[in-house]
C-alpha atoms as a PDB file:
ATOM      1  CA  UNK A   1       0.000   0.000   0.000  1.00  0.00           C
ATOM      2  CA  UNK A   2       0.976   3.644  -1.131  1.00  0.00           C
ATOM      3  CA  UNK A   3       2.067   5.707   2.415  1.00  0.00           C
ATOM      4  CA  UNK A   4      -0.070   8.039   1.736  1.00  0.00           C
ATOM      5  CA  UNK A   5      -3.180   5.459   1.502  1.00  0.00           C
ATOM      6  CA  UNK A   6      -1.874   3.384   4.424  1.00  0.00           C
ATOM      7  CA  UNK A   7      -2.164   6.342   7.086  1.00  0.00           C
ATOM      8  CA  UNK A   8      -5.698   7.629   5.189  1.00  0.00           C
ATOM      9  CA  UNK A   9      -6.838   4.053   6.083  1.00  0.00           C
ATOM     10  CA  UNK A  10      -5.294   3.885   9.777  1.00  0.00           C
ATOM     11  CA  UNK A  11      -7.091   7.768  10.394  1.00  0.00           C
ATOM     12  CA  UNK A  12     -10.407   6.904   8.907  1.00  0.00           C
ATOM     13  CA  UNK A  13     -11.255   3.349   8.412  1.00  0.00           C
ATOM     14  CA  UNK A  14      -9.579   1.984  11.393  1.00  0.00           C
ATOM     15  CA  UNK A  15     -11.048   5.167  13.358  1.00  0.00           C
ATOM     16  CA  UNK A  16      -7.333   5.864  15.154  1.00  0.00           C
ATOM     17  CA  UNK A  17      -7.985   9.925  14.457  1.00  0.00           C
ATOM     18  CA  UNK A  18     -11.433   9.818  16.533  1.00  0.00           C
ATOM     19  CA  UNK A  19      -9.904   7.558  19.428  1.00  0.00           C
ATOM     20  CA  UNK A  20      -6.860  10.005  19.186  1.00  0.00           C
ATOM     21  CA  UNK A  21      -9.201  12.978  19.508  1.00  0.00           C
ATOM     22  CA  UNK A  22     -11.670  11.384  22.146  1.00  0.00           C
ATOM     23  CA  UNK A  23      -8.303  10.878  24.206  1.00  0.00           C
ATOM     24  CA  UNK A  24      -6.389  13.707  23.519  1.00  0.00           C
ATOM     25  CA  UNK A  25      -7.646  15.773  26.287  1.00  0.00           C
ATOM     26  CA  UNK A  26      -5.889  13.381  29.057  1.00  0.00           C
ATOM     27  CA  UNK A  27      -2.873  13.586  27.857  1.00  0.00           C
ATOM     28  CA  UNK A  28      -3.165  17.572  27.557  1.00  0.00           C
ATOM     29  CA  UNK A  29      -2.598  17.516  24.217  1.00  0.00           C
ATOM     30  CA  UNK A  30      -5.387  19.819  21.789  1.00  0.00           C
ATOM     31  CA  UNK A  31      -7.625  18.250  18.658  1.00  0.00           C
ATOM     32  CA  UNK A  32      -6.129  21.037  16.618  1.00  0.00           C
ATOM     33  CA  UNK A  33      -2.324  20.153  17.364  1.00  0.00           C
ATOM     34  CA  UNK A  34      -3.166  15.687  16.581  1.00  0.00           C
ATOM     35  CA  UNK A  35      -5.055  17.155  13.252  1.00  0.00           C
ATOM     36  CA  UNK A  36      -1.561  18.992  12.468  1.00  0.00           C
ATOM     37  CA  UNK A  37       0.414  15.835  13.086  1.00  0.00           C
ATOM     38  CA  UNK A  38      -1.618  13.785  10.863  1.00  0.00           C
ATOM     39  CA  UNK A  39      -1.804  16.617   7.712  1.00  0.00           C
ATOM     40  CA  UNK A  40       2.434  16.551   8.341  1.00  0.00           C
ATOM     41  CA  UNK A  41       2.450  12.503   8.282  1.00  0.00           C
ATOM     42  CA  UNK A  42       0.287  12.714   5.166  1.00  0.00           C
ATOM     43  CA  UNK A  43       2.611  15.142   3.603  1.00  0.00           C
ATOM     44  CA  UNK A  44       5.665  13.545   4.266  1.00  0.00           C
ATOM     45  CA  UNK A  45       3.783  10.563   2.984  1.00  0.00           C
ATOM     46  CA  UNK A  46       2.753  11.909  -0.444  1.00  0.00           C
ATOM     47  CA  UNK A  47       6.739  12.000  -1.420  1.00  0.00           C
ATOM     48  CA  UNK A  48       7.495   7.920  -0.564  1.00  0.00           C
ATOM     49  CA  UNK A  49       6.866   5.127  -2.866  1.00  0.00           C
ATOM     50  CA  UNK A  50       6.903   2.678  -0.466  1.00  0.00           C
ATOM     51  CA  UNK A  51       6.647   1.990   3.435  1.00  0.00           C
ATOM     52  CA  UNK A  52      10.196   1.362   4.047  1.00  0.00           C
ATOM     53  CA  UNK A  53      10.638   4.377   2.232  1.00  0.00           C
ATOM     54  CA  UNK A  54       8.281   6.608   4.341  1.00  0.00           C
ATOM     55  CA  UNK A  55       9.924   4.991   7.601  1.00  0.00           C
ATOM     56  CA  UNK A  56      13.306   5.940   6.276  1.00  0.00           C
ATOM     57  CA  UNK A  57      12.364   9.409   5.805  1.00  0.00           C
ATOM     58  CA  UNK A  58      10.824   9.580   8.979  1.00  0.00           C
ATOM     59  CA  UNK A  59      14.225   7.940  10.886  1.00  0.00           C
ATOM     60  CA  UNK A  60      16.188  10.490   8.916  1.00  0.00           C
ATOM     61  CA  UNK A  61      14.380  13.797  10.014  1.00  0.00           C
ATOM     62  CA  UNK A  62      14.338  12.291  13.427  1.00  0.00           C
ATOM     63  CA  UNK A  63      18.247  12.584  13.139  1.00  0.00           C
ATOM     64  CA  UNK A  64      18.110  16.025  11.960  1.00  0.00           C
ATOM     65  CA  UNK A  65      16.111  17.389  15.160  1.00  0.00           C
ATOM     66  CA  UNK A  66      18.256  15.416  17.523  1.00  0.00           C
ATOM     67  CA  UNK A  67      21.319  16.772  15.880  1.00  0.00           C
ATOM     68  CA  UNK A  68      19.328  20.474  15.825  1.00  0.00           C
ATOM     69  CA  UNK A  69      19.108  19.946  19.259  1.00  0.00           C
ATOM     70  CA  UNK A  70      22.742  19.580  19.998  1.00  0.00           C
ATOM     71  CA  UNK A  71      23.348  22.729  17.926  1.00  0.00           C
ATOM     72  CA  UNK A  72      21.776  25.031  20.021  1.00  0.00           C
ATOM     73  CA  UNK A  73      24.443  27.586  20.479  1.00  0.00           C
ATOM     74  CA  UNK A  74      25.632  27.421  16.497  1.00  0.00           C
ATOM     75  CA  UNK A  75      24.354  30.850  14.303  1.00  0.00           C
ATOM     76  CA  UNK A  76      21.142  28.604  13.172  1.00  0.00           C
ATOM     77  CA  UNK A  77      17.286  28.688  12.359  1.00  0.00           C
ATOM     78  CA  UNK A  78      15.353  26.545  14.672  1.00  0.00           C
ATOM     79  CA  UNK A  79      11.710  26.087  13.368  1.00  0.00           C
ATOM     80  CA  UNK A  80       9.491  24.557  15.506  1.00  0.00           C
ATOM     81  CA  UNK A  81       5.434  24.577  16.208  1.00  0.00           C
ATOM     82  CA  UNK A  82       4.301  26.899  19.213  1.00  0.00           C
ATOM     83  CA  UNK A  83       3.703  23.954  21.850  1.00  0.00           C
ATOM     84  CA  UNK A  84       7.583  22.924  21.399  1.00  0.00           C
ATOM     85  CA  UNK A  85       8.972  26.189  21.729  1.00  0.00           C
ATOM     86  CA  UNK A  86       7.189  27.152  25.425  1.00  0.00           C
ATOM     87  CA  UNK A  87       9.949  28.044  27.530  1.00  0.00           C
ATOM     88  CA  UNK A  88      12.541  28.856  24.888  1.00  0.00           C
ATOM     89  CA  UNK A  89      14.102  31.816  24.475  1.00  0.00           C
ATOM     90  CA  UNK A  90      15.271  33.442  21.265  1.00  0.00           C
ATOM     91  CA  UNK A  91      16.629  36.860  20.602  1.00  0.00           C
ATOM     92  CA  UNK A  92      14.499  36.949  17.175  1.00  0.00           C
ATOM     93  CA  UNK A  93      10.692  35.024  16.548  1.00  0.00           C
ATOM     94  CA  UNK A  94       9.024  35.100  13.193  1.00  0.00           C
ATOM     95  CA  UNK A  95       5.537  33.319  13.811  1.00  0.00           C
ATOM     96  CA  UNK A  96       3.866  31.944  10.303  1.00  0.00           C
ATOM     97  CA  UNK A  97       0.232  30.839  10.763  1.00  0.00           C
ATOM     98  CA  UNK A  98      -1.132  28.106   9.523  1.00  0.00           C
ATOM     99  CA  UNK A  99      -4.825  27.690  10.886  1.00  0.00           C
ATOM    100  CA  UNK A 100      -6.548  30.140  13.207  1.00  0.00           C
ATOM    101  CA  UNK A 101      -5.090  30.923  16.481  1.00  0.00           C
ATOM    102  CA  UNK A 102      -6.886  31.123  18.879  1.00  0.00           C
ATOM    103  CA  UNK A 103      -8.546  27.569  17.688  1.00  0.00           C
ATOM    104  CA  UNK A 104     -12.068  26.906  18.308  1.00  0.00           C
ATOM    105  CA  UNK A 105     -11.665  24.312  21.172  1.00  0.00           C
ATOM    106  CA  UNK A 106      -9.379  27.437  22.897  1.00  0.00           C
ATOM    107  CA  UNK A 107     -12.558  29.846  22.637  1.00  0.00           C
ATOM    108  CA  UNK A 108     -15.188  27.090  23.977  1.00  0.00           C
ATOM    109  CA  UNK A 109     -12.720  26.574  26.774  1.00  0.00           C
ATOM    110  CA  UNK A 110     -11.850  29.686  29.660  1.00  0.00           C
ATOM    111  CA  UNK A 111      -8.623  28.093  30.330  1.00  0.00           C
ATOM    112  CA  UNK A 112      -7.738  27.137  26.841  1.00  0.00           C
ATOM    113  CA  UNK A 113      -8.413  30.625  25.949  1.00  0.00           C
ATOM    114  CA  UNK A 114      -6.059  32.480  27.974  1.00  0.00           C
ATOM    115  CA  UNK A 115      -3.081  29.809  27.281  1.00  0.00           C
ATOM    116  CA  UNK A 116      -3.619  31.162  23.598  1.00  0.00           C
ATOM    117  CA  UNK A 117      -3.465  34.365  24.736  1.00  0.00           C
ATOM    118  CA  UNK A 118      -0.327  34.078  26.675  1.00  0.00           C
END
């Protein structure tokens, strides 16, 4: 099976993405942030042939964070999604949005709401 197909068919006919969401607020993690991991897998998965392929490809951009990681005081860029970079400093942030901020589940929520503020 294509990559791309194979996670489609794990999200939606298996039903992973509504256990995921049902769940997500345990583990403190928000519907909009799972939704983003999924579009990223898909994406990634658009560009292998095969499943070893897509595995490889996710292995090998796992080794470039770690080593990103270890790079910390090198001149570099560090891109990274809002919930990663909490407590981080940076002398310069450039913010590109991708969605609506604050998210709908923020605004239905009080507490959600002024997280997204903050």
């Amino acid at each position: 099976m294509h990559p791309l197909h194979a996670i489609r068919a794990i999200r939606e006919d298996l039903g992973y993405e509504k256990v995921v969401k049902k769940i997500a607020g345990r583990f403190g993690l928000s519907r909009d942030y799972l939704a983003d991991v999924f579009s990223i897998l898909e994406m990634i998965a658009c560009h292998q042939a095969t499943l070893p392929d897509f595995a490889k490809r996710l292995n090998a951009l796992e080794r470039i964070i770690l080593s990103s990681k270890q790079n910390r005081n090198e001149n570099v860029l560090t891109l990274t999604t809002f919930h990663s970079s909490k407590g981080l400093e940076f002398d310069r942030v450039y913010i590109l949005v991708n969605g609506t901020i604050p998210s709908f589940e923020d605004i239905e929520q009080k507490e959600r709401m002024e997280e997204a503020v903050r």
